[in-house]
PDB file of N, CA and C in Angstrom:
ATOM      1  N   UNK A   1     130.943 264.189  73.328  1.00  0.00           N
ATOM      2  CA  UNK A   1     130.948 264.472  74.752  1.00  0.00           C
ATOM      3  C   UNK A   1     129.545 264.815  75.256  1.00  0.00           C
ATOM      4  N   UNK A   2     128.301 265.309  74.213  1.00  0.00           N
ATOM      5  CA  UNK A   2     127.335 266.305  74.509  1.00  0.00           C
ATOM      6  C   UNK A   2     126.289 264.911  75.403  1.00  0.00           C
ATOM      7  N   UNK A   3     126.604 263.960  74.227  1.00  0.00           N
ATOM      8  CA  UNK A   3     126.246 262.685  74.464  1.00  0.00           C
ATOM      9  C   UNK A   3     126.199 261.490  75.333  1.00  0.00           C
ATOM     10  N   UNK A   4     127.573 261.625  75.485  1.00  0.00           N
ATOM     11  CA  UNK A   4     128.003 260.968  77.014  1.00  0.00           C
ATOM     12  C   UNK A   4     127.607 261.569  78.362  1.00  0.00           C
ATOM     13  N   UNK A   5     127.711 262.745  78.194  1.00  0.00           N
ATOM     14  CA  UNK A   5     127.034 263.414  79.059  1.00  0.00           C
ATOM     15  C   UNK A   5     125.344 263.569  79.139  1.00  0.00           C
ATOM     16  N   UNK A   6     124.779 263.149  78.423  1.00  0.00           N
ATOM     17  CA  UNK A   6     123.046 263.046  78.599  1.00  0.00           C
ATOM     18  C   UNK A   6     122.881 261.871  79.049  1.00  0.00           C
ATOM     19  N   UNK A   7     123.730 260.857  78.310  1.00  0.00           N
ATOM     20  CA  UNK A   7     123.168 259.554  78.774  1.00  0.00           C
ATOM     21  C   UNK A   7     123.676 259.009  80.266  1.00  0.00           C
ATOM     22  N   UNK A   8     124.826 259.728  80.563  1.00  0.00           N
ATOM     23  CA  UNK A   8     125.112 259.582  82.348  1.00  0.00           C
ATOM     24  C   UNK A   8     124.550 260.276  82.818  1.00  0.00           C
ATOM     25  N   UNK A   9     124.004 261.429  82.200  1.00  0.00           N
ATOM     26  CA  UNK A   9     122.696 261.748  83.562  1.00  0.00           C
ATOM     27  C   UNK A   9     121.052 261.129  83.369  1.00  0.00           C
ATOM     28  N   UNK A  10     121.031 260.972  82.287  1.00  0.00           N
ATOM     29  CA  UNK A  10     119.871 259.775  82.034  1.00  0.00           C
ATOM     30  C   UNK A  10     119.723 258.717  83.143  1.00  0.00           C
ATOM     31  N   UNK A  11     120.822 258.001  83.054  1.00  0.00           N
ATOM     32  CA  UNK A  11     121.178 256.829  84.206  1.00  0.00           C
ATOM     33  C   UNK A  11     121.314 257.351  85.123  1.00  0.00           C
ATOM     34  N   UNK A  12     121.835 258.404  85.659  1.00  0.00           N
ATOM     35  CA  UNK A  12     122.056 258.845  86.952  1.00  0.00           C
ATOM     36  C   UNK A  12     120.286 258.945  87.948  1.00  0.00           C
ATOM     37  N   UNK A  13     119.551 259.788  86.554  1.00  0.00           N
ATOM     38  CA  UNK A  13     118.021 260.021  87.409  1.00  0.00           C
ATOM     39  C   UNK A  13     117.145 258.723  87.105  1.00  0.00           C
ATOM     40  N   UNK A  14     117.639 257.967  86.638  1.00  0.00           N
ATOM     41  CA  UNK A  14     116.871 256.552  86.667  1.00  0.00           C
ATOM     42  C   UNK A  14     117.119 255.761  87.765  1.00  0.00           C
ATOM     43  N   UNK A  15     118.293 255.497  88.157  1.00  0.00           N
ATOM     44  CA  UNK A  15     119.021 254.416  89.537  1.00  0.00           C
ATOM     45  C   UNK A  15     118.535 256.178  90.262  1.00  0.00           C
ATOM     46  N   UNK A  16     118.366 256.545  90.602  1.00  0.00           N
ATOM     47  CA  UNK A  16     118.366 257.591  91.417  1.00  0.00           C
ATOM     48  C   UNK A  16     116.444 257.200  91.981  1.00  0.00           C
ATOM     49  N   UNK A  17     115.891 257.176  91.125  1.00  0.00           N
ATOM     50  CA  UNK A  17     114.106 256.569  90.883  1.00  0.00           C
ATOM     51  C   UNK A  17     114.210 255.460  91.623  1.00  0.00           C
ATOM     52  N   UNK A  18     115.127 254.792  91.291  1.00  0.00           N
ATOM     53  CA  UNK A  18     114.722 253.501  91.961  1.00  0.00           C
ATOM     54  C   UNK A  18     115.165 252.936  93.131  1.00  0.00           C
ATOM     55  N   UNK A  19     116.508 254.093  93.722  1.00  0.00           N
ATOM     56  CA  UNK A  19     117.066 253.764  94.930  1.00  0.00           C
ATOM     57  C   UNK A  19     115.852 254.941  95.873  1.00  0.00           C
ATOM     58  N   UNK A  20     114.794 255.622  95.059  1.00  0.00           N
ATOM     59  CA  UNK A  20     113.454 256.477  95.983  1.00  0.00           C
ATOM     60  C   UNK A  20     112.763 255.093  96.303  1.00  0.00           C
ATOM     61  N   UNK A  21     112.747 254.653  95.029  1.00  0.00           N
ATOM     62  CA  UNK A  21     111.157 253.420  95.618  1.00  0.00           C
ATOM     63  C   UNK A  21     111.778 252.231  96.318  1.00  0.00           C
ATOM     64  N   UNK A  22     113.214 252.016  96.375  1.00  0.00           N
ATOM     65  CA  UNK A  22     113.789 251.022  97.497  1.00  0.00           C
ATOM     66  C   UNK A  22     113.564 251.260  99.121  1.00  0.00           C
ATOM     67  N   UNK A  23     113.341 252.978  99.222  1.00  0.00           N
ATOM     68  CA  UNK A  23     113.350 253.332 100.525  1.00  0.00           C
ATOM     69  C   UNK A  23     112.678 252.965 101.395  1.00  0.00           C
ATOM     70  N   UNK A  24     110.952 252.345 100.948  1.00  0.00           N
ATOM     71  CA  UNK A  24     110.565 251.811 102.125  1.00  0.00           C
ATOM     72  C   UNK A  24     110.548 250.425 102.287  1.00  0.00           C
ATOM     73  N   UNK A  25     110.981 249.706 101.467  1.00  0.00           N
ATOM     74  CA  UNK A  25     111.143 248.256 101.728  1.00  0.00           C
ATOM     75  C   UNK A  25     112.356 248.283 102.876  1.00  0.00           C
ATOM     76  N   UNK A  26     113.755 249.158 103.054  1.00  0.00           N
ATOM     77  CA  UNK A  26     114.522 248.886 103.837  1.00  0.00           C
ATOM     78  C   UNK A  26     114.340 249.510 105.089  1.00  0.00           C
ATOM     79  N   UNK A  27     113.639 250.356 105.442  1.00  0.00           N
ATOM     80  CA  UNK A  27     112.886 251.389 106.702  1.00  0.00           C
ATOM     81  C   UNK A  27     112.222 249.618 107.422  1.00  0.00           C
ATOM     82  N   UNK A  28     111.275 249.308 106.664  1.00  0.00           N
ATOM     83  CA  UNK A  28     110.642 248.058 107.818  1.00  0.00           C
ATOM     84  C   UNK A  28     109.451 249.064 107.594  1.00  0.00           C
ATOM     85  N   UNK A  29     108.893 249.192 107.197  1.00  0.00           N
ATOM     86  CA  UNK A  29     107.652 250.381 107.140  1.00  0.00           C
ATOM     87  C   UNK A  29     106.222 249.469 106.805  1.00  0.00           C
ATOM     88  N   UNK A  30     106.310 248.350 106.340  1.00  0.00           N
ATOM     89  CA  UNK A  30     104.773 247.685 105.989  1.00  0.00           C
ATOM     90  C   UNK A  30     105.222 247.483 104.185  1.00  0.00           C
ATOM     91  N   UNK A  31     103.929 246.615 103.884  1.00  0.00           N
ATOM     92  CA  UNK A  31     104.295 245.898 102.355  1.00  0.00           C
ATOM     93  C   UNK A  31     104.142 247.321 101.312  1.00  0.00           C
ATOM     94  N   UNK A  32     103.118 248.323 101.472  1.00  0.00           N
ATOM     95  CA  UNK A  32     103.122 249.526 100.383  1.00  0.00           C
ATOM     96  C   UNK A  32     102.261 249.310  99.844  1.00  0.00           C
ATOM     97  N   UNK A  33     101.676 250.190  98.945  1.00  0.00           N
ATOM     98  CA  UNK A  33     100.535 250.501  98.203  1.00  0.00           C
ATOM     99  C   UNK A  33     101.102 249.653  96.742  1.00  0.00           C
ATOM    100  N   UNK A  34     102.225 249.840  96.346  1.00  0.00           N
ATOM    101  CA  UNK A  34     103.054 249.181  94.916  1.00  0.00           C
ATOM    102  C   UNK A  34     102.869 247.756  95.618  1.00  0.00           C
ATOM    103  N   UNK A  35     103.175 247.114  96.495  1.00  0.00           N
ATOM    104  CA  UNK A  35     103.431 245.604  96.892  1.00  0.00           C
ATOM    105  C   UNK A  35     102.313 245.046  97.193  1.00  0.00           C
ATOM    106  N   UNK A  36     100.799 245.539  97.302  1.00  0.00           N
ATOM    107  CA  UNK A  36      99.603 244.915  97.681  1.00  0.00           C
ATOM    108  C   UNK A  36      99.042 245.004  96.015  1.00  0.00           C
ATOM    109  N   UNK A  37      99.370 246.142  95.262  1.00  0.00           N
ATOM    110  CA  UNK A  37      98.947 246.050  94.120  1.00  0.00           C
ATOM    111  C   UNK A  37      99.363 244.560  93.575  1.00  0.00           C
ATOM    112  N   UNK A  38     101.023 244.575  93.674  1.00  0.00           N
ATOM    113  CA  UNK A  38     101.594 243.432  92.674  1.00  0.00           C
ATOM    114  C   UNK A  38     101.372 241.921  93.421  1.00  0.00           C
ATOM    115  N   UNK A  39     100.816 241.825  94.901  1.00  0.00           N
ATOM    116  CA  UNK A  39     100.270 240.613  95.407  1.00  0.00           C
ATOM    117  C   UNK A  39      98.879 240.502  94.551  1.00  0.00           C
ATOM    118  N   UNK A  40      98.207 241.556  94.685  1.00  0.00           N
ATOM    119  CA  UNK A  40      96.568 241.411  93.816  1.00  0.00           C
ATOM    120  C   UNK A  40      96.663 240.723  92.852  1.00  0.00           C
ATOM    121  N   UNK A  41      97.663 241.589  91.353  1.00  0.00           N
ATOM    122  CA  UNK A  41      97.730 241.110  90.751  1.00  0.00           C
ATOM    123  C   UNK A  41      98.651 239.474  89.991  1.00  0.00           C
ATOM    124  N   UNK A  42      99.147 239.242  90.923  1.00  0.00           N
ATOM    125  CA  UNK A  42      99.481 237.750  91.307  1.00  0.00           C
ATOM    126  C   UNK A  42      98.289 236.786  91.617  1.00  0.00           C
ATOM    127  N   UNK A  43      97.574 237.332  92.375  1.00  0.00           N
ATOM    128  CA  UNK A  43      96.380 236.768  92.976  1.00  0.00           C
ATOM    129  C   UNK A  43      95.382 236.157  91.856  1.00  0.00           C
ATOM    130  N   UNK A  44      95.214 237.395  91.049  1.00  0.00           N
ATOM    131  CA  UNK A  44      94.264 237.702  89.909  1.00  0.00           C
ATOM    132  C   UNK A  44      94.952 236.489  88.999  1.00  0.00           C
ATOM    133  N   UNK A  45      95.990 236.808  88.614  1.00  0.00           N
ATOM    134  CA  UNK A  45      96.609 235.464  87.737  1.00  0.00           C
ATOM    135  C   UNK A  45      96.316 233.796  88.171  1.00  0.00           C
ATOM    136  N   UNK A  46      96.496 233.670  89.203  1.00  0.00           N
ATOM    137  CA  UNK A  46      96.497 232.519  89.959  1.00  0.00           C
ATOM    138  C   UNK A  46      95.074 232.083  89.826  1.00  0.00           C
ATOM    139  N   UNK A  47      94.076 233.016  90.428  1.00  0.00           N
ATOM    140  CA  UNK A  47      92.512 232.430  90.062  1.00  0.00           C
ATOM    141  C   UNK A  47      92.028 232.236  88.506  1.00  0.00           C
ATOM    142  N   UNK A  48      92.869 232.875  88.103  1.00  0.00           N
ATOM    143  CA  UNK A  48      92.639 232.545  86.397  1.00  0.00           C
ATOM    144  C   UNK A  48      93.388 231.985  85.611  1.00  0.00           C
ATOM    145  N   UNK A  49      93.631 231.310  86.493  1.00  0.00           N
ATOM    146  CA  UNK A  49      94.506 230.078  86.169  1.00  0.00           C
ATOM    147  C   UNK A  49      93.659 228.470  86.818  1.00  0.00           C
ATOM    148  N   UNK A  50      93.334 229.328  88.026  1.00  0.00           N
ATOM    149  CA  UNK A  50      92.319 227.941  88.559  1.00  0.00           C
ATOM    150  C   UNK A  50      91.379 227.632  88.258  1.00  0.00           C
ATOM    151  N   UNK A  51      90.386 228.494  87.708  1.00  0.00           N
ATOM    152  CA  UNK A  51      89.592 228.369  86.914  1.00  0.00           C
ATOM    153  C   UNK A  51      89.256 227.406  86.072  1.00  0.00           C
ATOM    154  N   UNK A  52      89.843 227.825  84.726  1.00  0.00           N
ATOM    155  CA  UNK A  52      89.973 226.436  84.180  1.00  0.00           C
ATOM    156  C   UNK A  52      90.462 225.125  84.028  1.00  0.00           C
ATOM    157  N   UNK A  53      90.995 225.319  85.163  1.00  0.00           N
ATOM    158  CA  UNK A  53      92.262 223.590  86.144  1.00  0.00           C
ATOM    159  C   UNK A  53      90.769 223.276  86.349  1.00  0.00           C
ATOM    160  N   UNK A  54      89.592 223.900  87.535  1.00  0.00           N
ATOM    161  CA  UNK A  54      88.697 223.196  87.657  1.00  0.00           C
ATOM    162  C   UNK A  54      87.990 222.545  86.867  1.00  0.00           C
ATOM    163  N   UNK A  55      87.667 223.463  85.960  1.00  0.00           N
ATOM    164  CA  UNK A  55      86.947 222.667  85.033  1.00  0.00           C
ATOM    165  C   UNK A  55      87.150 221.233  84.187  1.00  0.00           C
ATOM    166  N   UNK A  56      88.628 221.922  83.628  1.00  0.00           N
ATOM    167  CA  UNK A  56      89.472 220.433  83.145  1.00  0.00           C
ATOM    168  C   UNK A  56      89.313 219.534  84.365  1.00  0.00           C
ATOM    169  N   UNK A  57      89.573 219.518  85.584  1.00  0.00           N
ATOM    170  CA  UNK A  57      89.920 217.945  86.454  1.00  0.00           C
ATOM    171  C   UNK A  57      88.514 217.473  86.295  1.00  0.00           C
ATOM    172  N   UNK A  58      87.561 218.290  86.470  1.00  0.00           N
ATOM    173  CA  UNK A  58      85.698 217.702  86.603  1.00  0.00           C
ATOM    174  C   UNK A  58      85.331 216.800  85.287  1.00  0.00           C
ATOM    175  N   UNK A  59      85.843 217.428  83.749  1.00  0.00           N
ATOM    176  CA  UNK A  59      86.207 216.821  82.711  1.00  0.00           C
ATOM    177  C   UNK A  59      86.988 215.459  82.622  1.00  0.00           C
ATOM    178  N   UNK A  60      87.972 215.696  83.586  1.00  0.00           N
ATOM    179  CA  UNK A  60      88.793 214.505  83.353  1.00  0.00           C
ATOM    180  C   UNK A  60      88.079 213.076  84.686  1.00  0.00           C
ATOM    181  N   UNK A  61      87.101 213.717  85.380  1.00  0.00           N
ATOM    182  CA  UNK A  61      86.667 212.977  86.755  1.00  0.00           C
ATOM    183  C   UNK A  61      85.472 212.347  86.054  1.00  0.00           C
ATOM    184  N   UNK A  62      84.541 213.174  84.891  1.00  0.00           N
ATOM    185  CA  UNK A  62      83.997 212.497  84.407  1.00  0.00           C
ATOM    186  C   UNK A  62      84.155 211.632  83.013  1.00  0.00           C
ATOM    187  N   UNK A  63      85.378 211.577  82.459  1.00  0.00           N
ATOM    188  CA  UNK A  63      86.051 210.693  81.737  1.00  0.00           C
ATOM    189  C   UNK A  63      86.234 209.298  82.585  1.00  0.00           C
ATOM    190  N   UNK A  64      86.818 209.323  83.337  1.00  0.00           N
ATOM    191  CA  UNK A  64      87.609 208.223  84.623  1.00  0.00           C
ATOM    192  C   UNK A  64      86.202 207.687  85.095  1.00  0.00           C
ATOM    193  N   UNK A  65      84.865 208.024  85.653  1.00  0.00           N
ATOM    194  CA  UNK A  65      84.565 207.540  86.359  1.00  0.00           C
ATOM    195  C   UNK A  65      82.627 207.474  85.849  1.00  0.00           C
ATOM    196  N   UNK A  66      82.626 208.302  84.647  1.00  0.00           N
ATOM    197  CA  UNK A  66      81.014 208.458  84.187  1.00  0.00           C
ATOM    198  C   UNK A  66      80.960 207.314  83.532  1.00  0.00           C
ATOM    199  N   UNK A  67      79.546 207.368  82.908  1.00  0.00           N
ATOM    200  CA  UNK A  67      79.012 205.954  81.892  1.00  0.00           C
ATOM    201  C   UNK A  67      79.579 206.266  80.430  1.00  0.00           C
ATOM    202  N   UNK A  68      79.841 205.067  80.426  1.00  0.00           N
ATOM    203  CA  UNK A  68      80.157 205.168  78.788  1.00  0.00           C
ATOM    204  C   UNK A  68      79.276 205.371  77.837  1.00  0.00           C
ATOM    205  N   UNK A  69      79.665 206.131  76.832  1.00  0.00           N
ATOM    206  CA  UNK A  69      78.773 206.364  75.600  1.00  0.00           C
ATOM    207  C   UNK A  69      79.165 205.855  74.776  1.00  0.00           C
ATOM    208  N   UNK A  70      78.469 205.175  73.878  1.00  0.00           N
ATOM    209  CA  UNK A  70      78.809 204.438  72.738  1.00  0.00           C
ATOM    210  C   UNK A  70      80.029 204.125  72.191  1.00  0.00           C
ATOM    211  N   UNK A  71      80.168 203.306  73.162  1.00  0.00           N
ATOM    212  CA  UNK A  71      81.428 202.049  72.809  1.00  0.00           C
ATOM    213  C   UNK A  71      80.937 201.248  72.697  1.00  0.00           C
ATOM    214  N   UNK A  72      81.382 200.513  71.205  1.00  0.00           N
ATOM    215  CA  UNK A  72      81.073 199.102  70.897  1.00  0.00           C
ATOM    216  C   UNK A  72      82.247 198.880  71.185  1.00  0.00           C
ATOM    217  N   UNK A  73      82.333 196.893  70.773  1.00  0.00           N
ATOM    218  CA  UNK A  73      82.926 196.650  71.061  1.00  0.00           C
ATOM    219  C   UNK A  73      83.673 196.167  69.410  1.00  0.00           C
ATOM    220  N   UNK A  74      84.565 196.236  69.484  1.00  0.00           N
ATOM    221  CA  UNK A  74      85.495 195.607  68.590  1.00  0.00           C
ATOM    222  C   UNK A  74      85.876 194.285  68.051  1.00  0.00           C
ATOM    223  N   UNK A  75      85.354 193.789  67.182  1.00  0.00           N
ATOM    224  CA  UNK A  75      85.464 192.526  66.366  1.00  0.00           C
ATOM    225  C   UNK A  75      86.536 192.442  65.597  1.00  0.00           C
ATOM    226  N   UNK A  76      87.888 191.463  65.796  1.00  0.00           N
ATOM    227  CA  UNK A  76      88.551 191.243  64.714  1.00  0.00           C
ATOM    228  C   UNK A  76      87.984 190.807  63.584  1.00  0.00           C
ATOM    229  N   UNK A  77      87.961 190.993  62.198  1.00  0.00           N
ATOM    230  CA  UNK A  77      87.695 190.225  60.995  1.00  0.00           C
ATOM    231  C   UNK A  77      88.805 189.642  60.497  1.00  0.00           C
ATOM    232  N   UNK A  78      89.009 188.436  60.849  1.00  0.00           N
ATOM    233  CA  UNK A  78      90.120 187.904  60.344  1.00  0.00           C
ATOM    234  C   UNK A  78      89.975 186.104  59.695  1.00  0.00           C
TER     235      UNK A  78
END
């Protein structure tokens, strides 16, 4: 019983935490100090992610469209 009873109030002050930090998303109050953080860090992911997209397409622009380097050409021996 000692048990059941810790862990329903465990849960009780946890959903209790999180129906605090629901409060200003449903007020209409502005995005929050927590919601500009987790846009940043979205942000932060995304440019470091683009990053090296750039580099690869410039790689792949000068594959497609630079001078060739030493390609011969291929002789059957037959």
């Amino acid at each position: 019983m000692k048990n059941t009873l810790r862990i329903v109030t465990f849960m009780a002050i946890l959903y209790a935490n999180s129906a605090f930090a629901a409060t200003g998303a449903m007020g209409g109050e502005g995005i929050g100090l927590v919601g500009w953080i987790f846009i940043g860090f979205m942000a932060l992911i995304v440019a470091c992610q683009f990053v090296p997209a750039v580099f690869m397409l410039g790689s792949m622009m000068v594959g497609f469209f630079g001078k060739a380097k030493n390609n011969e050409k291929v002789l059957d021996n037959q």
